[in-house]
N, C-alpha and C. Protein backbone atom coordinates (compact mmCIF):
# COMPACT_ATOMS: atom_id res chain seq x y z
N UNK A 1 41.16 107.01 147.61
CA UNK A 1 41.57 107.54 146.32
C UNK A 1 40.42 107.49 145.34
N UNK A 2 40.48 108.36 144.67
CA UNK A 2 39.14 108.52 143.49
C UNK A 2 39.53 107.73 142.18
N UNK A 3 39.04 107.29 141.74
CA UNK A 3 39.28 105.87 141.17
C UNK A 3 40.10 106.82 139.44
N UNK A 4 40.08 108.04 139.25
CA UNK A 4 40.41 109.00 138.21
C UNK A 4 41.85 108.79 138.44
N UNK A 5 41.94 108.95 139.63
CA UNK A 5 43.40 109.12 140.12
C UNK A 5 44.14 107.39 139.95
N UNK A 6 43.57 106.62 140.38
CA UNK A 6 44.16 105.48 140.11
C UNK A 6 44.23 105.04 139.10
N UNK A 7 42.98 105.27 138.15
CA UNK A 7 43.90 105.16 136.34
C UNK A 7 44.57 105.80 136.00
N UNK A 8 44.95 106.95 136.30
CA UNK A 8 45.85 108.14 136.18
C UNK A 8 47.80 107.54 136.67
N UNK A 9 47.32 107.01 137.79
CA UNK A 9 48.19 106.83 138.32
C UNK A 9 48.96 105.31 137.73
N UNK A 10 48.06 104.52 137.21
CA UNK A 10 48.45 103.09 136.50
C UNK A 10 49.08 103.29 135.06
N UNK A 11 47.89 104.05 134.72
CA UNK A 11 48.44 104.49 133.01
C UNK A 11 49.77 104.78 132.99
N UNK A 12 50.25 105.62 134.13
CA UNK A 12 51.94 106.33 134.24
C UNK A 12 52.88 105.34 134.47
N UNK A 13 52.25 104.27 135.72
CA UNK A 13 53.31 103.44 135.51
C UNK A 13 53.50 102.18 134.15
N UNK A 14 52.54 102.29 133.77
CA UNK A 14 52.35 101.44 132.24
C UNK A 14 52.93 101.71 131.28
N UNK A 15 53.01 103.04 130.87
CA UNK A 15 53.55 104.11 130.09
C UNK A 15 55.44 104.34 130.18
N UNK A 16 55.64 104.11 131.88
CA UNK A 16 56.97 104.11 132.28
C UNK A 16 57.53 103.10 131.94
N UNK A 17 56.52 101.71 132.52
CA UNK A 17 57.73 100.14 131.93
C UNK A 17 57.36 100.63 130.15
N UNK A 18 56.89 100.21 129.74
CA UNK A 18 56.97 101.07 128.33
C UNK A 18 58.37 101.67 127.85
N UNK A 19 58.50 102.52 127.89
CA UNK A 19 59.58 103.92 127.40
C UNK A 19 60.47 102.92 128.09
N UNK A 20 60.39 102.57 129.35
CA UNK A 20 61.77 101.89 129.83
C UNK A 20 62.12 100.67 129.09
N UNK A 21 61.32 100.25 128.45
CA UNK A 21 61.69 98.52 127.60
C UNK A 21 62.34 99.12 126.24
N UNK A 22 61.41 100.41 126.07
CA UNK A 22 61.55 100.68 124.71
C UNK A 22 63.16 101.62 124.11
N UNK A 23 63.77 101.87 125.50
CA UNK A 23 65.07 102.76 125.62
C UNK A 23 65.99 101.33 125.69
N UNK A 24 65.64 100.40 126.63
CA UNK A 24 66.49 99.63 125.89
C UNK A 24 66.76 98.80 125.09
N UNK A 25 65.90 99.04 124.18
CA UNK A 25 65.82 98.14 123.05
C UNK A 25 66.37 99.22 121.48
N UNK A 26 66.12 100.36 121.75
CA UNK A 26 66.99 101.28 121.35
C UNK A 26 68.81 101.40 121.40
N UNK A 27 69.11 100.97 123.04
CA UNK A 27 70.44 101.10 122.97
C UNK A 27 70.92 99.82 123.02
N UNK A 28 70.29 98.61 122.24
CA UNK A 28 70.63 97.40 121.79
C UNK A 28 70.38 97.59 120.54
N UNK A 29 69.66 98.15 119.79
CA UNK A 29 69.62 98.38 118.26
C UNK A 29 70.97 99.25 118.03
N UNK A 30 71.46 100.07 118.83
CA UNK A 30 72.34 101.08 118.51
C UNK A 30 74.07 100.41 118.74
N UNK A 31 73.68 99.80 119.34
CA UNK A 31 75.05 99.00 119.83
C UNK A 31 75.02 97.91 118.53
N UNK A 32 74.27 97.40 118.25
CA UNK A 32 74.32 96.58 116.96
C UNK A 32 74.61 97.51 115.87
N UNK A 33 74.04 98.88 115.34
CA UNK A 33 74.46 99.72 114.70
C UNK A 33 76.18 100.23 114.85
N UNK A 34 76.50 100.10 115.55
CA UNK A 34 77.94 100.55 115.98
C UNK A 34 78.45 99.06 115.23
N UNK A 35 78.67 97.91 115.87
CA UNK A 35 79.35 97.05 115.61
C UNK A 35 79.19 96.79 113.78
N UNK A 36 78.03 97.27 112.65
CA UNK A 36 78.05 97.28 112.30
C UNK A 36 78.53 98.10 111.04
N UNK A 37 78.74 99.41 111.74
CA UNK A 37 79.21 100.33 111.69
C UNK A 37 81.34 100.08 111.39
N UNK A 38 81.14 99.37 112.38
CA UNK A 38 82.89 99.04 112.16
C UNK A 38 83.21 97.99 111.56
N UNK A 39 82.44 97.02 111.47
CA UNK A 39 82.71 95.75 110.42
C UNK A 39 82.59 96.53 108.74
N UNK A 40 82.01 97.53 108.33
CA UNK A 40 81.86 98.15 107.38
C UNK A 40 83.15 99.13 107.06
N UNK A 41 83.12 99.69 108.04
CA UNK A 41 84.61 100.48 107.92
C UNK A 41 85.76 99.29 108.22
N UNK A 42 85.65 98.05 108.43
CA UNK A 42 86.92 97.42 107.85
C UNK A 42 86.90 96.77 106.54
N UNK A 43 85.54 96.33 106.10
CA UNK A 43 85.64 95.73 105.07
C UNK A 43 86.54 97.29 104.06
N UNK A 44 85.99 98.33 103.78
CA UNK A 44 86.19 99.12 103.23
C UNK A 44 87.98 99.53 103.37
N UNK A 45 88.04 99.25 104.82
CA UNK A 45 89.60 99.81 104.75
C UNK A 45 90.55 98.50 104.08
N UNK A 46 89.90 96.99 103.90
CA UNK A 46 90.53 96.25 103.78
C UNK A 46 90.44 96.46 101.85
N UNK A 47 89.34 97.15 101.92
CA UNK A 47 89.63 97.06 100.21
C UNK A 47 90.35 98.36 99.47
N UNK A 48 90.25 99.18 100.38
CA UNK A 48 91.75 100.33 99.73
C UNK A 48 93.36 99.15 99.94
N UNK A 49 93.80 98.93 100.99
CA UNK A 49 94.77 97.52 100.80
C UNK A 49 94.65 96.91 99.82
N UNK A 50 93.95 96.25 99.65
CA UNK A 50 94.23 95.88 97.91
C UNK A 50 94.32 96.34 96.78
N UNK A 51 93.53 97.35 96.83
CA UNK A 51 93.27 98.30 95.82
C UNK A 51 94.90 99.06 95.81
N UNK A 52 95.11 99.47 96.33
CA UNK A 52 97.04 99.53 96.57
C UNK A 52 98.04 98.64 96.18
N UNK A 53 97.34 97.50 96.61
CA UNK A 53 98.54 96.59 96.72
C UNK A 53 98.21 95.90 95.04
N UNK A 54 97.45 96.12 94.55
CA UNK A 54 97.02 95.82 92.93
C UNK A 54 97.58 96.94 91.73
N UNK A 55 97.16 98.10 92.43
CA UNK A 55 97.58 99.66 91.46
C UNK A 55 99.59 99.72 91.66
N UNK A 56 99.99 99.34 92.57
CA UNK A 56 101.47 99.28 92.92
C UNK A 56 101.68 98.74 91.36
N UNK A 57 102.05 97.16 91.37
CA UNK A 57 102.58 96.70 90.02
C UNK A 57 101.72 96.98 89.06
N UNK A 58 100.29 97.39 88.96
CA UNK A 58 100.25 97.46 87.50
C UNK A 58 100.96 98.99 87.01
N UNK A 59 101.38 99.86 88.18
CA UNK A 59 101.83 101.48 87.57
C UNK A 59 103.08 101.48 87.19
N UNK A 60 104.13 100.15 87.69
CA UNK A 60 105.31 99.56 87.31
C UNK A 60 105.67 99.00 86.11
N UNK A 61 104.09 98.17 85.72
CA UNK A 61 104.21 97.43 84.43
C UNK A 61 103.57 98.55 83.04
N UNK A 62 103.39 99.68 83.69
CA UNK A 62 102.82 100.89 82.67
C UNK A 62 103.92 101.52 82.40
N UNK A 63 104.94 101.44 83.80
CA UNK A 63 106.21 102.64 83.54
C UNK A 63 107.39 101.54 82.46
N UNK A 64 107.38 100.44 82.74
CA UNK A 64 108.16 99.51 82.28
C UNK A 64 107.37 99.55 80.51
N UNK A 65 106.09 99.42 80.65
CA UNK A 65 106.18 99.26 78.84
C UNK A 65 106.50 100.96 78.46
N UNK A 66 106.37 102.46 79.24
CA UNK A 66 106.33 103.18 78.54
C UNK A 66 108.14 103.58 78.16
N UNK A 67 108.87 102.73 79.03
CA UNK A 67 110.21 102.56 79.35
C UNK A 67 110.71 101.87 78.32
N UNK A 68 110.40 100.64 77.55
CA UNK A 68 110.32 100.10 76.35
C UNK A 68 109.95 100.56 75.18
N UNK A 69 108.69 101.56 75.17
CA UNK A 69 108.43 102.07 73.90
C UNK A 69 109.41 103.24 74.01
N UNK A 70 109.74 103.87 75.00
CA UNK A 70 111.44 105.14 74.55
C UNK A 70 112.19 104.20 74.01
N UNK A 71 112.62 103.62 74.49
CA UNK A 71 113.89 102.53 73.89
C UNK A 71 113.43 102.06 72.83
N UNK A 72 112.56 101.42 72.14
CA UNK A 72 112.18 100.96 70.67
C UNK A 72 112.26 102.51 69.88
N UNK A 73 112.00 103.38 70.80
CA UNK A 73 111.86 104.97 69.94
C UNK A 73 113.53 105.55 69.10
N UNK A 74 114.37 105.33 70.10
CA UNK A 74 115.63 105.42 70.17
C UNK A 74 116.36 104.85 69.35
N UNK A 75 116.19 103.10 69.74
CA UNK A 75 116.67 102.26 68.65
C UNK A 75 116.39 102.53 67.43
N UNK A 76 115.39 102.93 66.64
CA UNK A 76 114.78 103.71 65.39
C UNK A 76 115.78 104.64 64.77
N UNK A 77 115.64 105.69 65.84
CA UNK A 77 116.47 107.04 65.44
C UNK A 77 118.02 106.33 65.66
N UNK A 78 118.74 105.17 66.23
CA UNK A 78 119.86 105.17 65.75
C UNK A 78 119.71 104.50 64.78
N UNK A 79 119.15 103.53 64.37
CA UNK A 79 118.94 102.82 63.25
C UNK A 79 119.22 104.02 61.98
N UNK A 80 118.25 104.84 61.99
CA UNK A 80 118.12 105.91 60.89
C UNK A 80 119.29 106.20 60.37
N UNK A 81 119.76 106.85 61.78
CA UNK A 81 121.03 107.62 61.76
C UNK A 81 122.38 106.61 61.16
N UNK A 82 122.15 105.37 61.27
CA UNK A 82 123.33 104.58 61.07
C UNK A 82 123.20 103.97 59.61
N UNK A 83 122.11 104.03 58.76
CA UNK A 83 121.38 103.67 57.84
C UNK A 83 122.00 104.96 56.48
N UNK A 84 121.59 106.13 57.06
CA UNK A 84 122.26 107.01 56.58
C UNK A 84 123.72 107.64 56.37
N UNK A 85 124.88 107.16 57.74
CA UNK A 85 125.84 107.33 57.47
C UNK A 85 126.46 106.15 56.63
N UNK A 86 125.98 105.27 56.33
CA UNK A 86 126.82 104.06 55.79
C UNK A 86 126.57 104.40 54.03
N UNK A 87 124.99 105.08 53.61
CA UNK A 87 125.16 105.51 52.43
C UNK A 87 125.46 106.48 51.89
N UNK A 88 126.42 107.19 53.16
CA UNK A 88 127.26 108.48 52.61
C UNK A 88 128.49 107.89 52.56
């Protein structure tokens, strides 16, 4: 063999463990990307759950005071109304 050919031929397999270490160290970065990937999409899904479970009673305690200010509204207008028939 002509000695061209045997660096030729070394370089390739050098080059091969190479790309081959380097593919899997790729689909160990990527597999860590995934798992990270889903620990993220739970944190996130775990914070719409709260975010729900927080917006629930406070839209209750909005309907309840706007439920109170009709009724203070009301009480007024009978007040008025009863204010006025007593000084007729």
């Amino acid at each position: 063999m002509d000695p061209a050919q045997l660096l030729l031929i070394v370089v390739i397999v050098v080059l091969t463990l190479i790309f081959i270490l380097l593919g899997v160290q790729v689909f160990f970065i990527l597999r860590e990307f995934k798992n990270t990937i889903k620990k993220a999409n739970k944190v996130l899904d775990d914070t719409g759950v709260i975010t729900e479970s927080v917006s629930g009673p406070l839209s209750n305690l909005s309907m309840l005071a706007s439920g109170v200010k009709a009724g203070a509204f009301i009480a007024s207008l009978l007040r008025g109304k009863s204010k006025k028939h007593k000084e007729q």
